[in-house]
N, C-alpha and C. Protein backbone atom coordinates (compact mmCIF):
# COMPACT_ATOMS: atom_id res chain seq x y z
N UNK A 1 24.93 -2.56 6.84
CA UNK A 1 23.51 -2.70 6.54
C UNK A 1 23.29 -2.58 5.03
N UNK A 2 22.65 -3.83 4.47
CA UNK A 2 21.99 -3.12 3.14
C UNK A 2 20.87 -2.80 2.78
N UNK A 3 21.16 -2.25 1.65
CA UNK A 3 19.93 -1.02 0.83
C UNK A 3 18.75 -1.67 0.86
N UNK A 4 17.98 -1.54 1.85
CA UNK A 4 16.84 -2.14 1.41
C UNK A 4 15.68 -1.25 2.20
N UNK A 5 14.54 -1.09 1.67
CA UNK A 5 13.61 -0.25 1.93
C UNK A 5 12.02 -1.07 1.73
N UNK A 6 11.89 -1.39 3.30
CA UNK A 6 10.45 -1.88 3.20
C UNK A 6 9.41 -1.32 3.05
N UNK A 7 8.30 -1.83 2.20
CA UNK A 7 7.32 -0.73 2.41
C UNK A 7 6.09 -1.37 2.84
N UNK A 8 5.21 -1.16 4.31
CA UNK A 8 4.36 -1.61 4.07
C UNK A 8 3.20 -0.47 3.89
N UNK A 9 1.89 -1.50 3.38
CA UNK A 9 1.31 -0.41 2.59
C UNK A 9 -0.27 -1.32 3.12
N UNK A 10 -1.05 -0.59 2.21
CA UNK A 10 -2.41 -1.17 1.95
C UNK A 10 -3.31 -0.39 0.70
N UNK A 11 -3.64 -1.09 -0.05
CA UNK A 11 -4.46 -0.87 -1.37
C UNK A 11 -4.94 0.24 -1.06
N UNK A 12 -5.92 0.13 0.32
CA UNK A 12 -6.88 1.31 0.46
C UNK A 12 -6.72 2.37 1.41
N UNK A 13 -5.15 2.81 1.17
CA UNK A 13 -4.60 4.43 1.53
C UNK A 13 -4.15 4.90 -0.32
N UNK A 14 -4.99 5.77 -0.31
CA UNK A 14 -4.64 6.85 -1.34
C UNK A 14 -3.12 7.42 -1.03
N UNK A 15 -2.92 7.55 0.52
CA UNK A 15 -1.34 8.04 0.17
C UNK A 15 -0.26 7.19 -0.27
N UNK A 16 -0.50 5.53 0.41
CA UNK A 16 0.32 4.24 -0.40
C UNK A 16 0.61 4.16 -1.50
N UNK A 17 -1.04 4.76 -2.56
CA UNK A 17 -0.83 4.75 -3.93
C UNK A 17 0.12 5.67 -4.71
N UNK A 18 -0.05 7.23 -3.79
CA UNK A 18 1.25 8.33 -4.84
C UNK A 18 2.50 7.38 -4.57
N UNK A 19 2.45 7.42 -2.92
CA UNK A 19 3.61 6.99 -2.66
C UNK A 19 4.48 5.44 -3.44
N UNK A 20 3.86 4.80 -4.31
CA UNK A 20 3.75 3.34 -5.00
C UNK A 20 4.59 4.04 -5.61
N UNK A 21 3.79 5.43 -6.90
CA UNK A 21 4.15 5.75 -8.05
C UNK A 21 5.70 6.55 -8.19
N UNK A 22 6.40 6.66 -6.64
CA UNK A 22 7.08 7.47 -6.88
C UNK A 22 7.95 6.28 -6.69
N UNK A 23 8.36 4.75 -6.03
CA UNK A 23 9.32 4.01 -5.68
C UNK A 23 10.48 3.53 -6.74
N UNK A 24 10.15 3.17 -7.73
CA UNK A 24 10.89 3.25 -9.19
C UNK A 24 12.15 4.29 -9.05
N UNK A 25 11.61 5.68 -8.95
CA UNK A 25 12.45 6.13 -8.84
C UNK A 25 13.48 6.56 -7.79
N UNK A 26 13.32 6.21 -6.65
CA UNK A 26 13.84 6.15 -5.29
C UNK A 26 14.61 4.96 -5.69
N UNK A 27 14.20 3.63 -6.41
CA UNK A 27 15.02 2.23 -6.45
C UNK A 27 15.68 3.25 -6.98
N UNK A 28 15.60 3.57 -8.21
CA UNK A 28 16.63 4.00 -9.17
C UNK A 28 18.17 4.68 -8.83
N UNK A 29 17.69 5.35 -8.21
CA UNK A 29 18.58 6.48 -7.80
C UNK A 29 19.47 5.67 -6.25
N UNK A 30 18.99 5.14 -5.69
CA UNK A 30 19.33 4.62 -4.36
C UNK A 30 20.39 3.34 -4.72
N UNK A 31 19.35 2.71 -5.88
CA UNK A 31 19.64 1.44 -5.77
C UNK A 31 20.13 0.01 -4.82
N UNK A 32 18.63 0.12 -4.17
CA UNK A 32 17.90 -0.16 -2.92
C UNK A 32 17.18 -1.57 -3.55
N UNK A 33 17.05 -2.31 -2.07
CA UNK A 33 16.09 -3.63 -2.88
C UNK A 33 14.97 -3.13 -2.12
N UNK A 34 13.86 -3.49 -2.87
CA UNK A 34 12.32 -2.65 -2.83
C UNK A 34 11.64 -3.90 -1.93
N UNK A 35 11.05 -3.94 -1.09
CA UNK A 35 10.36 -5.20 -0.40
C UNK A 35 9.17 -4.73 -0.28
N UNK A 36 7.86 -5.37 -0.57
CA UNK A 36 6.67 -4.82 -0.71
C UNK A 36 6.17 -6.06 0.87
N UNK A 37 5.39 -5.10 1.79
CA UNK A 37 5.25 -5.49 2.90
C UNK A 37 3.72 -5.50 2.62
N UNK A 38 2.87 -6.09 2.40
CA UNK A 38 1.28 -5.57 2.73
C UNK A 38 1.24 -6.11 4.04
N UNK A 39 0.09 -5.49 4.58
CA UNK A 39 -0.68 -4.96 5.13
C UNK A 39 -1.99 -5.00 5.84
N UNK A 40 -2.47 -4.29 6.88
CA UNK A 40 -4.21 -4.73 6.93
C UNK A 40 -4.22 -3.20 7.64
N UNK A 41 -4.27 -2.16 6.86
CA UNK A 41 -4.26 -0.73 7.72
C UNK A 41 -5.30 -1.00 8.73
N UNK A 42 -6.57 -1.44 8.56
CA UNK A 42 -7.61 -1.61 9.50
C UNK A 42 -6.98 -2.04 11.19
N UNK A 43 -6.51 -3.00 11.05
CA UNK A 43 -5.62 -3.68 11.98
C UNK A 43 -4.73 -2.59 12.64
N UNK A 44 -3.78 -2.23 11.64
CA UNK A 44 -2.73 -1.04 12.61
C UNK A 44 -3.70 -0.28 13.36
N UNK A 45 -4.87 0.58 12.56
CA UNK A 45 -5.81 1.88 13.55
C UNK A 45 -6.12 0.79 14.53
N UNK A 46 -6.46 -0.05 14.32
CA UNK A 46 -7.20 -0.65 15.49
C UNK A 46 -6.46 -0.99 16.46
N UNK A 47 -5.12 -1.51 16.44
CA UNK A 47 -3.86 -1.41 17.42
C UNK A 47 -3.49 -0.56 18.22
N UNK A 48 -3.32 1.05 17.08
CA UNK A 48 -2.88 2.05 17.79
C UNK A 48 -3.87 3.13 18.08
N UNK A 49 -4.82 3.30 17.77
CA UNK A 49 -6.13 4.26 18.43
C UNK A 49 -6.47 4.88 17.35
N UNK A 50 -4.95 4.21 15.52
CA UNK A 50 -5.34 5.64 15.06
C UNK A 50 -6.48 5.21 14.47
N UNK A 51 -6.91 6.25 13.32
CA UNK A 51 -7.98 6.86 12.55
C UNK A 51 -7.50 7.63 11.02
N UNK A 52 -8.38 7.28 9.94
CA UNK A 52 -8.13 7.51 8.81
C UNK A 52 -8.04 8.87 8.60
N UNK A 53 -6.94 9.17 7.55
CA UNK A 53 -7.32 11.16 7.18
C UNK A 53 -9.25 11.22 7.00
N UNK A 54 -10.06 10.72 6.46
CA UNK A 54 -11.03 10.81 5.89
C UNK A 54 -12.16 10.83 7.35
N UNK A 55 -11.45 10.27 7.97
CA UNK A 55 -12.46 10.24 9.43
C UNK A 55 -12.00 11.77 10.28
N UNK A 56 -11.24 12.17 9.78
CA UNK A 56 -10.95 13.73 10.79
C UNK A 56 -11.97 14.57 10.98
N UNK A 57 -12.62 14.61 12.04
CA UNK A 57 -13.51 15.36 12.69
C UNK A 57 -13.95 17.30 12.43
N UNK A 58 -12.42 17.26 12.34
CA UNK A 58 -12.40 18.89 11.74
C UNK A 58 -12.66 19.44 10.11
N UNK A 59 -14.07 19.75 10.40
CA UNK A 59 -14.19 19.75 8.48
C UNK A 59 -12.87 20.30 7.46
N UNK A 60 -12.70 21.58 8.26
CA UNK A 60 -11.95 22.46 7.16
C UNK A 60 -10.50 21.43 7.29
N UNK A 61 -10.10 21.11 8.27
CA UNK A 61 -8.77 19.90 8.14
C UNK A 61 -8.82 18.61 6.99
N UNK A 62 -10.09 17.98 6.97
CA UNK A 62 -10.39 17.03 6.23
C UNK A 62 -10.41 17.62 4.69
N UNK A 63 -11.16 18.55 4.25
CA UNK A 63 -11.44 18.92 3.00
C UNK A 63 -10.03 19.29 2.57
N UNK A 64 -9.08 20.37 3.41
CA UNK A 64 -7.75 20.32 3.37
C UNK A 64 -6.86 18.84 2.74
N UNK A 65 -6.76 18.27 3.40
CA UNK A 65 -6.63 16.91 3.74
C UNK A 65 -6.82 16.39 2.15
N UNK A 66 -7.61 16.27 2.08
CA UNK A 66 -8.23 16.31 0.37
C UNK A 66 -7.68 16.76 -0.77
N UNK A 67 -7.28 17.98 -0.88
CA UNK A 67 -6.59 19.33 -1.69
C UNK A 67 -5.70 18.87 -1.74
N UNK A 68 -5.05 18.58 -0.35
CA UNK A 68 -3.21 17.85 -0.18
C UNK A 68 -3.28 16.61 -1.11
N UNK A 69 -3.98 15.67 -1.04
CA UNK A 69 -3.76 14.29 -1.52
C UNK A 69 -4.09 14.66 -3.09
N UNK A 70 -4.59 15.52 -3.25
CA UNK A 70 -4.41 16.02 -4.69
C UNK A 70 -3.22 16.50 -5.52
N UNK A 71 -2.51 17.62 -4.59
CA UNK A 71 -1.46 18.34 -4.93
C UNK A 71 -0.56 16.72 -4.60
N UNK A 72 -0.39 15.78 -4.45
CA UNK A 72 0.51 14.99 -3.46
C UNK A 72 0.37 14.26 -5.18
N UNK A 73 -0.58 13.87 -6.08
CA UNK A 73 -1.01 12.76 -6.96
C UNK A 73 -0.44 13.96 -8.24
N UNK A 74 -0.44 14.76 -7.82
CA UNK A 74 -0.21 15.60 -9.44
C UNK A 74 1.27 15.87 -9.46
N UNK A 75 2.15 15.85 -8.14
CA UNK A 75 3.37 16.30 -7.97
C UNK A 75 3.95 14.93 -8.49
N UNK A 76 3.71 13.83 -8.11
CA UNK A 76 4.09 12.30 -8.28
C UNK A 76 3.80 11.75 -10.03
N UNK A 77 2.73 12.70 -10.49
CA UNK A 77 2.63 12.29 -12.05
C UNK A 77 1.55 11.13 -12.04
N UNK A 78 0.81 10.87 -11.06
CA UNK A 78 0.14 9.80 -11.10
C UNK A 78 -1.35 10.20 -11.49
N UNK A 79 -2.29 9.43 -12.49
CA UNK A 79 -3.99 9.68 -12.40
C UNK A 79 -4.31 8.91 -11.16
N UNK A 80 -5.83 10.20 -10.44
CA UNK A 80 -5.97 9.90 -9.37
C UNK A 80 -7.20 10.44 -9.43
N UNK A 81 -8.08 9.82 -8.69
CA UNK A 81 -9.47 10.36 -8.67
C UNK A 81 -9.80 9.55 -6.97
N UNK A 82 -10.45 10.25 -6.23
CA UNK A 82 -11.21 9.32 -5.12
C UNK A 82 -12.13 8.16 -5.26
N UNK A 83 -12.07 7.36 -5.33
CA UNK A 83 -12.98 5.69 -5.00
C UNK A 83 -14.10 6.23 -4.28
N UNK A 84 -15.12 6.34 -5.42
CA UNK A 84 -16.41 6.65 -4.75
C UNK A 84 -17.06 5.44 -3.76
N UNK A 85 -16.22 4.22 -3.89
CA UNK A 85 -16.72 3.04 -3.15
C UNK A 85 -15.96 3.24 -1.53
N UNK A 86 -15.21 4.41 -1.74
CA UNK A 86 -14.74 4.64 -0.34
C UNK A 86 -15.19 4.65 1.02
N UNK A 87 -15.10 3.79 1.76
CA UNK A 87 -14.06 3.58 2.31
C UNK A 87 -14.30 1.70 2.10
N UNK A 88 -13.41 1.05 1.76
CA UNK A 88 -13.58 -0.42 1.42
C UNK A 88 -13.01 -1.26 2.10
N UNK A 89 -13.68 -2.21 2.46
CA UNK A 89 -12.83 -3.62 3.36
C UNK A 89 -11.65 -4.40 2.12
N UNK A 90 -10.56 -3.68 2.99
CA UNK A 90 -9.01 -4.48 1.84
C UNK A 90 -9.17 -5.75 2.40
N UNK A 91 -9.26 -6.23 3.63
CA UNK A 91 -8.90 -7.42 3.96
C UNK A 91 -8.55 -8.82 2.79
N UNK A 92 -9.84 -9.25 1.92
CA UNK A 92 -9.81 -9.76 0.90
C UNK A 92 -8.34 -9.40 0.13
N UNK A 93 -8.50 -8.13 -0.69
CA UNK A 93 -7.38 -8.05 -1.25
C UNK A 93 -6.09 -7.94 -1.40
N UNK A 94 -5.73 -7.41 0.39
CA UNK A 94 -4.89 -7.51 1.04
C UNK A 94 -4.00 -9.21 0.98
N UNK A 95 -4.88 -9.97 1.15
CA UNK A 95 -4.99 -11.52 1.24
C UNK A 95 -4.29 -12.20 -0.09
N UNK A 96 -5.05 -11.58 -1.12
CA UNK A 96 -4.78 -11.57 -2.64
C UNK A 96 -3.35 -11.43 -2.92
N UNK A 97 -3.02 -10.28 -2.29
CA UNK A 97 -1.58 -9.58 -2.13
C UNK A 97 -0.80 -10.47 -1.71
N UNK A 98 -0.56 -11.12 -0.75
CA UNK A 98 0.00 -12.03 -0.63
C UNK A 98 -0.25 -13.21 -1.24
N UNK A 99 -0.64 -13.76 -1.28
CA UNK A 99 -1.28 -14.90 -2.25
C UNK A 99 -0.32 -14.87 -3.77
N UNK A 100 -0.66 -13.51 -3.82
CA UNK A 100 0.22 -13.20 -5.51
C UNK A 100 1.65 -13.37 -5.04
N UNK A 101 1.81 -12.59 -3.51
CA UNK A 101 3.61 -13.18 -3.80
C UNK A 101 3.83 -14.41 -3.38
N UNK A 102 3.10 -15.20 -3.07
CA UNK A 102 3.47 -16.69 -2.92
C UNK A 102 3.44 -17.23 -4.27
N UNK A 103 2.66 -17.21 -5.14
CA UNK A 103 2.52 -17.47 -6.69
C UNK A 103 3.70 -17.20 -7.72
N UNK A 104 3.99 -15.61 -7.04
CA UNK A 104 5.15 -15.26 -7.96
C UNK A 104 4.50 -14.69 -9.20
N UNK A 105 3.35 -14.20 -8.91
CA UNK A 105 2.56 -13.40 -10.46
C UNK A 105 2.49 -11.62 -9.25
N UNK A 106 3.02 -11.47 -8.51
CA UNK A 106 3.20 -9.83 -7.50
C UNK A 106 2.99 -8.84 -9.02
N UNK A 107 4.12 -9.01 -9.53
CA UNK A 107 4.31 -7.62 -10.03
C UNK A 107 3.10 -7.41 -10.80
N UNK A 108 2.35 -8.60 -11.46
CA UNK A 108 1.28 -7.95 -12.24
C UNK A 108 -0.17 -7.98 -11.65
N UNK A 109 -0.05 -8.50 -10.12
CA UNK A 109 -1.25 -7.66 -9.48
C UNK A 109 -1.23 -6.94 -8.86
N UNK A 110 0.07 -6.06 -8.68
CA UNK A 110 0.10 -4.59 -7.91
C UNK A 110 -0.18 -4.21 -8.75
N UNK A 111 0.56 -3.96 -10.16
CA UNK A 111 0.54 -3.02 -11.02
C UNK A 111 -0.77 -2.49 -11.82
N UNK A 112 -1.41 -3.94 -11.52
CA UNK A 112 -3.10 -3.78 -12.07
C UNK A 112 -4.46 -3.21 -10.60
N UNK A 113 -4.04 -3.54 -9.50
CA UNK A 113 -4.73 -3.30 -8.30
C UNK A 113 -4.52 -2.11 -7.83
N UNK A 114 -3.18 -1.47 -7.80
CA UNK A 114 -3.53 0.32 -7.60
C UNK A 114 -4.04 0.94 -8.63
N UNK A 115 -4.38 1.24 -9.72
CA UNK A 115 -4.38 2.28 -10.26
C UNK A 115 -6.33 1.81 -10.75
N UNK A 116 -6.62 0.66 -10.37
CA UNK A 116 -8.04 0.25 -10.60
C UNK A 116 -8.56 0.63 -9.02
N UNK A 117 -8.24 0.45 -8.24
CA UNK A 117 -8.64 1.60 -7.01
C UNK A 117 -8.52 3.04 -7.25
N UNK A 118 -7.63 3.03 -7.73
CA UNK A 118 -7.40 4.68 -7.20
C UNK A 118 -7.49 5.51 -8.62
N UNK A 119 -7.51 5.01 -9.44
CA UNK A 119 -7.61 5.78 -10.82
C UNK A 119 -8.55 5.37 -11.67
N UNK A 120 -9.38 4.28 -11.48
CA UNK A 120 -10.57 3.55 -12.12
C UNK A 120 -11.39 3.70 -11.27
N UNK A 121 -11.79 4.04 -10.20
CA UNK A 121 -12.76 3.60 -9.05
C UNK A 121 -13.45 2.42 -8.81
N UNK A 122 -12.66 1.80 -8.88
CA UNK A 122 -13.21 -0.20 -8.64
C UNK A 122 -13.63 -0.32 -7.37
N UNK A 123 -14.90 -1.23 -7.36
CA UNK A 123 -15.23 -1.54 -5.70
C UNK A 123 -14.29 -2.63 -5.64
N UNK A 124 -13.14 -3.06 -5.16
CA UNK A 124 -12.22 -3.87 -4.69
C UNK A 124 -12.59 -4.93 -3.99
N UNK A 125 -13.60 -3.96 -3.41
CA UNK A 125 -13.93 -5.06 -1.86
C UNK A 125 -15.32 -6.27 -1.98
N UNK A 126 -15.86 -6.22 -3.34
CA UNK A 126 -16.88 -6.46 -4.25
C UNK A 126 -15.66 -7.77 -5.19
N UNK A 127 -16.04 -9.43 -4.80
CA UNK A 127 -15.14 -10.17 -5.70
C UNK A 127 -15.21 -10.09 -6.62
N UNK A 128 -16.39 -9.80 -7.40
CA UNK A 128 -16.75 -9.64 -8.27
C UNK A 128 -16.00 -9.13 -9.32
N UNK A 129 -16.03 -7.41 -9.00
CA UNK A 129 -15.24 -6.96 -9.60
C UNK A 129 -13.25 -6.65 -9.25
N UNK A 130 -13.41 -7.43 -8.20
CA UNK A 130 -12.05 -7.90 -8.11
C UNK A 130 -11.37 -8.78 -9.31
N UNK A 131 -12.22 -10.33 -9.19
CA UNK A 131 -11.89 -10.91 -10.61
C UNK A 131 -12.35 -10.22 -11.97
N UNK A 132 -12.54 -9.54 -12.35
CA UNK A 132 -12.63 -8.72 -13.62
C UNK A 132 -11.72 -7.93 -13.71
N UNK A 133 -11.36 -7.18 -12.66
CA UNK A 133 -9.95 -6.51 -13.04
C UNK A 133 -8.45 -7.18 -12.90
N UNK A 134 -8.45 -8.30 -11.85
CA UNK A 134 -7.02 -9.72 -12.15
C UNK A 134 -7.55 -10.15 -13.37
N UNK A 135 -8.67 -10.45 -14.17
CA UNK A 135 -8.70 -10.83 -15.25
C UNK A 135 -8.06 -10.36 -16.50
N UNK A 136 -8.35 -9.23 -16.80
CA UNK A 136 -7.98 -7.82 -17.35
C UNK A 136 -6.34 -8.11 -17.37
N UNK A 137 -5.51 -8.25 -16.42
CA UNK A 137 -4.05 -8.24 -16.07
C UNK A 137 -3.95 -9.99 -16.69
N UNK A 138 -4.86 -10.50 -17.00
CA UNK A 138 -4.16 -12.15 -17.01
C UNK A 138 -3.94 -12.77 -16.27
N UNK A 139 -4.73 -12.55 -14.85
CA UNK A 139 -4.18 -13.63 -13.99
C UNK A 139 -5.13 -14.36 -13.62
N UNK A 140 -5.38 -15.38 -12.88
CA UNK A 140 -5.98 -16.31 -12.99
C UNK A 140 -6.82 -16.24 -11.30
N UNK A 141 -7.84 -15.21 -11.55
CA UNK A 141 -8.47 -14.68 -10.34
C UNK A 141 -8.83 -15.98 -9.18
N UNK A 142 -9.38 -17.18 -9.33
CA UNK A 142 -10.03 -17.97 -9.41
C UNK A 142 -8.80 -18.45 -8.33
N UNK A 143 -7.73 -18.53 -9.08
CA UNK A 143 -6.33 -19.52 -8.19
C UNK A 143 -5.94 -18.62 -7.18
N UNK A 144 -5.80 -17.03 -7.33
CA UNK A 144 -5.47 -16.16 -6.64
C UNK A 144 -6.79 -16.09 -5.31
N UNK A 145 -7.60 -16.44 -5.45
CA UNK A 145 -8.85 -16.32 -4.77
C UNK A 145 -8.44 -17.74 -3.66
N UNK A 146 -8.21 -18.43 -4.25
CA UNK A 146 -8.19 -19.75 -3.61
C UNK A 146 -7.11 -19.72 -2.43
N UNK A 147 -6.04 -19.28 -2.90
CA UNK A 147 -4.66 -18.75 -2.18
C UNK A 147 -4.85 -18.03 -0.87
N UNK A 148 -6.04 -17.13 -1.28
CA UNK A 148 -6.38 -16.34 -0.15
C UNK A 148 -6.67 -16.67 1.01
N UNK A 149 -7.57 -17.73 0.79
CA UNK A 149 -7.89 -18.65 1.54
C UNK A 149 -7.15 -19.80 2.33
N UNK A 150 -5.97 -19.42 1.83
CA UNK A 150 -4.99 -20.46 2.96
C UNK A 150 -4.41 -19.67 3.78
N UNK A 151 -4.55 -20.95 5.15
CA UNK A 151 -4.55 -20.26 6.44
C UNK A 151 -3.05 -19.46 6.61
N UNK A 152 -1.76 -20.22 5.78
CA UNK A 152 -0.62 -19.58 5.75
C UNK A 152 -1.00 -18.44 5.63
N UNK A 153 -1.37 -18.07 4.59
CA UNK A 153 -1.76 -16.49 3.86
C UNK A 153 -2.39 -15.95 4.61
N UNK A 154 -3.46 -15.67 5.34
CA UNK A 154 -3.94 -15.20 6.52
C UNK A 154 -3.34 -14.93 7.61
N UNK A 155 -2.17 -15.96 7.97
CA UNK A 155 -1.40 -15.75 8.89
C UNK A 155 -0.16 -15.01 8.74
N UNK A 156 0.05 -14.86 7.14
CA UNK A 156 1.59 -14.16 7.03
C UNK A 156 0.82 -12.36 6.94
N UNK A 157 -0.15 -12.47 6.59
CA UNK A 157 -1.13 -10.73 6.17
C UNK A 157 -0.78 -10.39 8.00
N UNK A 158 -1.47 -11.20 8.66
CA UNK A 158 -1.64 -10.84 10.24
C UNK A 158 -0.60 -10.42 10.42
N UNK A 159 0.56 -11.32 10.69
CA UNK A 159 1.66 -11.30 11.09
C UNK A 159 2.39 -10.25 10.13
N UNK A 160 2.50 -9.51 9.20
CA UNK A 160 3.16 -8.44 8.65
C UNK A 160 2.37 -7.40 9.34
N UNK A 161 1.09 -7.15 9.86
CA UNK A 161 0.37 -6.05 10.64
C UNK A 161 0.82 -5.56 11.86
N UNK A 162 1.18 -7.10 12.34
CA UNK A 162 1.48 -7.15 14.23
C UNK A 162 2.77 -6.44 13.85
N UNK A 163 4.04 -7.16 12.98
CA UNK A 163 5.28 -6.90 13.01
C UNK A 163 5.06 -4.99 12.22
N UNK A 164 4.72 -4.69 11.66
CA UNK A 164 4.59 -2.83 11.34
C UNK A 164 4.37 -2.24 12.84
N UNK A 165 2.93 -2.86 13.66
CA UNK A 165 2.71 -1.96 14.93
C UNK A 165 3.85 -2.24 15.49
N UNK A 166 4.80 -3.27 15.45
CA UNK A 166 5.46 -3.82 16.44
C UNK A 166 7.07 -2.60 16.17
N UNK A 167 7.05 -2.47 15.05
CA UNK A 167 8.18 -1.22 14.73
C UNK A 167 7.75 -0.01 14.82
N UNK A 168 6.34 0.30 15.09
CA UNK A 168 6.23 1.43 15.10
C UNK A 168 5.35 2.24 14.05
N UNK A 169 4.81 1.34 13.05
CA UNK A 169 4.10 1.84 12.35
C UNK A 169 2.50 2.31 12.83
N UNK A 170 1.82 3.38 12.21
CA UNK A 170 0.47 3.92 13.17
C UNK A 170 -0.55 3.75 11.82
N UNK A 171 0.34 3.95 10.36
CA UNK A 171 -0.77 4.18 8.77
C UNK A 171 -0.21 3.75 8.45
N UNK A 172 -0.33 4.27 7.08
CA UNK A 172 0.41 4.06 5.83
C UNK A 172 0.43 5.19 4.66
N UNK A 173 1.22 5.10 4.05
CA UNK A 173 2.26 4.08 3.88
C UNK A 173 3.54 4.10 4.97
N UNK A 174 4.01 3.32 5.41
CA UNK A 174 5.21 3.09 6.62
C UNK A 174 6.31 2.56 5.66
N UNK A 175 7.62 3.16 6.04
CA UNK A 175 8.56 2.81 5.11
C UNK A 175 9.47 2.36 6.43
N UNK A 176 10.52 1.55 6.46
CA UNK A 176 11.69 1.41 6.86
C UNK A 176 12.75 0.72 6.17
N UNK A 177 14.06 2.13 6.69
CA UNK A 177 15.69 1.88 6.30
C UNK A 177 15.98 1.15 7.21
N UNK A 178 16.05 -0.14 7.57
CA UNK A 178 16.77 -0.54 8.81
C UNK A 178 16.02 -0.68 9.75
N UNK A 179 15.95 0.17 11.21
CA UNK A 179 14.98 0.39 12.12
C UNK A 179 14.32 1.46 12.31
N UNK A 180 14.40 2.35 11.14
CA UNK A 180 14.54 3.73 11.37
C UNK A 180 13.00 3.78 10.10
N UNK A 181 11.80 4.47 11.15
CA UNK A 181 10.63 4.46 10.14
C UNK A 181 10.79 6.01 9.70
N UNK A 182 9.59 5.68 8.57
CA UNK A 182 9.72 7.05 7.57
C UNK A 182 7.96 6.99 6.89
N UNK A 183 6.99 8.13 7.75
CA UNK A 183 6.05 7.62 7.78
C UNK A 183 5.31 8.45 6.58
N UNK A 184 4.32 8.25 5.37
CA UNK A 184 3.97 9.26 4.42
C UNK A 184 4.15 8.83 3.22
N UNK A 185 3.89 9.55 2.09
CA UNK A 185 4.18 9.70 1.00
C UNK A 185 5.16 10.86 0.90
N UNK A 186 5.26 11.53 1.72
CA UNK A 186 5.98 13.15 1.38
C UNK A 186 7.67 12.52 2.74
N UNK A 187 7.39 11.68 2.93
CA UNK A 187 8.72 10.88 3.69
C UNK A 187 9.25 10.56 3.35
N UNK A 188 8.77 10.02 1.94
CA UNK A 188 9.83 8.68 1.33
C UNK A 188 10.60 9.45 0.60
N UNK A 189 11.00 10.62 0.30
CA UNK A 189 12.52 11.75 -0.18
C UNK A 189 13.52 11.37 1.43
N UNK A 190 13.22 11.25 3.10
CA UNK A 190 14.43 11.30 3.60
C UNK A 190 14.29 9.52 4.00
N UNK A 191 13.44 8.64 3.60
CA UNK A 191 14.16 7.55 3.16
C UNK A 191 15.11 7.39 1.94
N UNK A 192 14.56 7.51 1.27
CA UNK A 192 15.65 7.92 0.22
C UNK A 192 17.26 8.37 0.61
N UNK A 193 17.17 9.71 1.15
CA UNK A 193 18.60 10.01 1.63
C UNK A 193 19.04 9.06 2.75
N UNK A 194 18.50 8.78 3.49
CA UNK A 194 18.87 7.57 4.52
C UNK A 194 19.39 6.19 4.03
N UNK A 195 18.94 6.05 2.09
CA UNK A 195 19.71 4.52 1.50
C UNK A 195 20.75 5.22 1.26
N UNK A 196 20.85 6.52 0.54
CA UNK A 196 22.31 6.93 -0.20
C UNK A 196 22.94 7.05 0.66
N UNK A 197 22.76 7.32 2.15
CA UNK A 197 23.85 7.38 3.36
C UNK A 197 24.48 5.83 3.48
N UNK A 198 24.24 4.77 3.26
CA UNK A 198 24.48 3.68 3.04
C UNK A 198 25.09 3.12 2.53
N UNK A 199 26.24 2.37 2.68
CA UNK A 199 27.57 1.48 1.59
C UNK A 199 26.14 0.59 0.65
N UNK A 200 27.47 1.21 -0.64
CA UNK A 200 26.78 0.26 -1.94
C UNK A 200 27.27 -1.58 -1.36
């Protein structure tokens, strides 16, 4: 088997995002090929019954819940603040996401799309200021927008959702070594040991 570590994710889990900031160094050390899986978290809850940390019914669990994703963003080295536009329809950007890896411009709209969610508080889900921040990065919002809109792209977003529930994924971020999931931000240390168990 080789090193390879999927991740699927979605813009709008705060834990996707520590968990983003820490993968660099998991490649590093593993030296693992990194596969960026998006996503439609909406889709998985709606598959599997689940429900967002932010929807937890139990106050003192939720506010908890909160504290954690704090201690989780300061341990990782990442700026992090909550998206007062919270809770946001990714679908769109999700779409985008792919779109960019059909284009082959990925790396510079992840790198510009987490940290304008989660460390800028961008309404994402607002095109608006979607194209102002792909602008910002240089990319050409307009073509990326258009992309979105093809039915391929719609159908490969779906179809990466079905195929996560279909392994077993319930949130995000969902990682898998192989067949073997690894669910969290605070998971991806025994993915990690699960690549180094692995022939180079």
């Amino acid at each position: 088997m080789s090193r390879q570590l999927d991740f699927f994710y979605d813009y709008g889990s705060p834990y996707s995002y520590v968990a983003n900031a820490q993968l660099p160094a998991v490649v590093a050390r593993t030296g693992a090929m990194l596969v960026y899986r998006p996503m439609l978290l909406g889709g998985v809850f709606k598959a599997t019954g689940n429900r967002s940390p932010a929807a937890e019914p139990i106050e003192p669990k939720r506010r908890y819940g909160g504290i954690t994703l704090l201690r989780y963003a300061a341990e990782a080295g990442v700026a992090f603040r909550m998206n007062p536009h919270f809770p946001i329809d990714t679908l769109f950007v999700m779409r985008c996401a792919v779109a960019a890896q059909r284009a082959r411009v990925f790396d510079a709209f992840h790198a510009r799309v987490y940290p304008a969610f989660w460390a800028e508080g961008e309404n994402l889900g607002d095109r608006d200021a979607l194209a102002r921040v792909l602008a910002s990065a240089g990319l050409d919002a307009a073509s990326l927008f258009e992309g979105a809109q093809a039915p391929e792209v719609k159908s490969e977003l779906r179809a990466n959702t079905e195929e996560a529930v279909a392994r077993g994924a319930f949130g995000a971020p969902t990682f898998f070594v192989g067949d073997e999931l690894f669910f969290g931000s605070d998971h991806l240390r025994f993915a990690a040991k699960a690549l180094e168990a692995l022939p180079r």
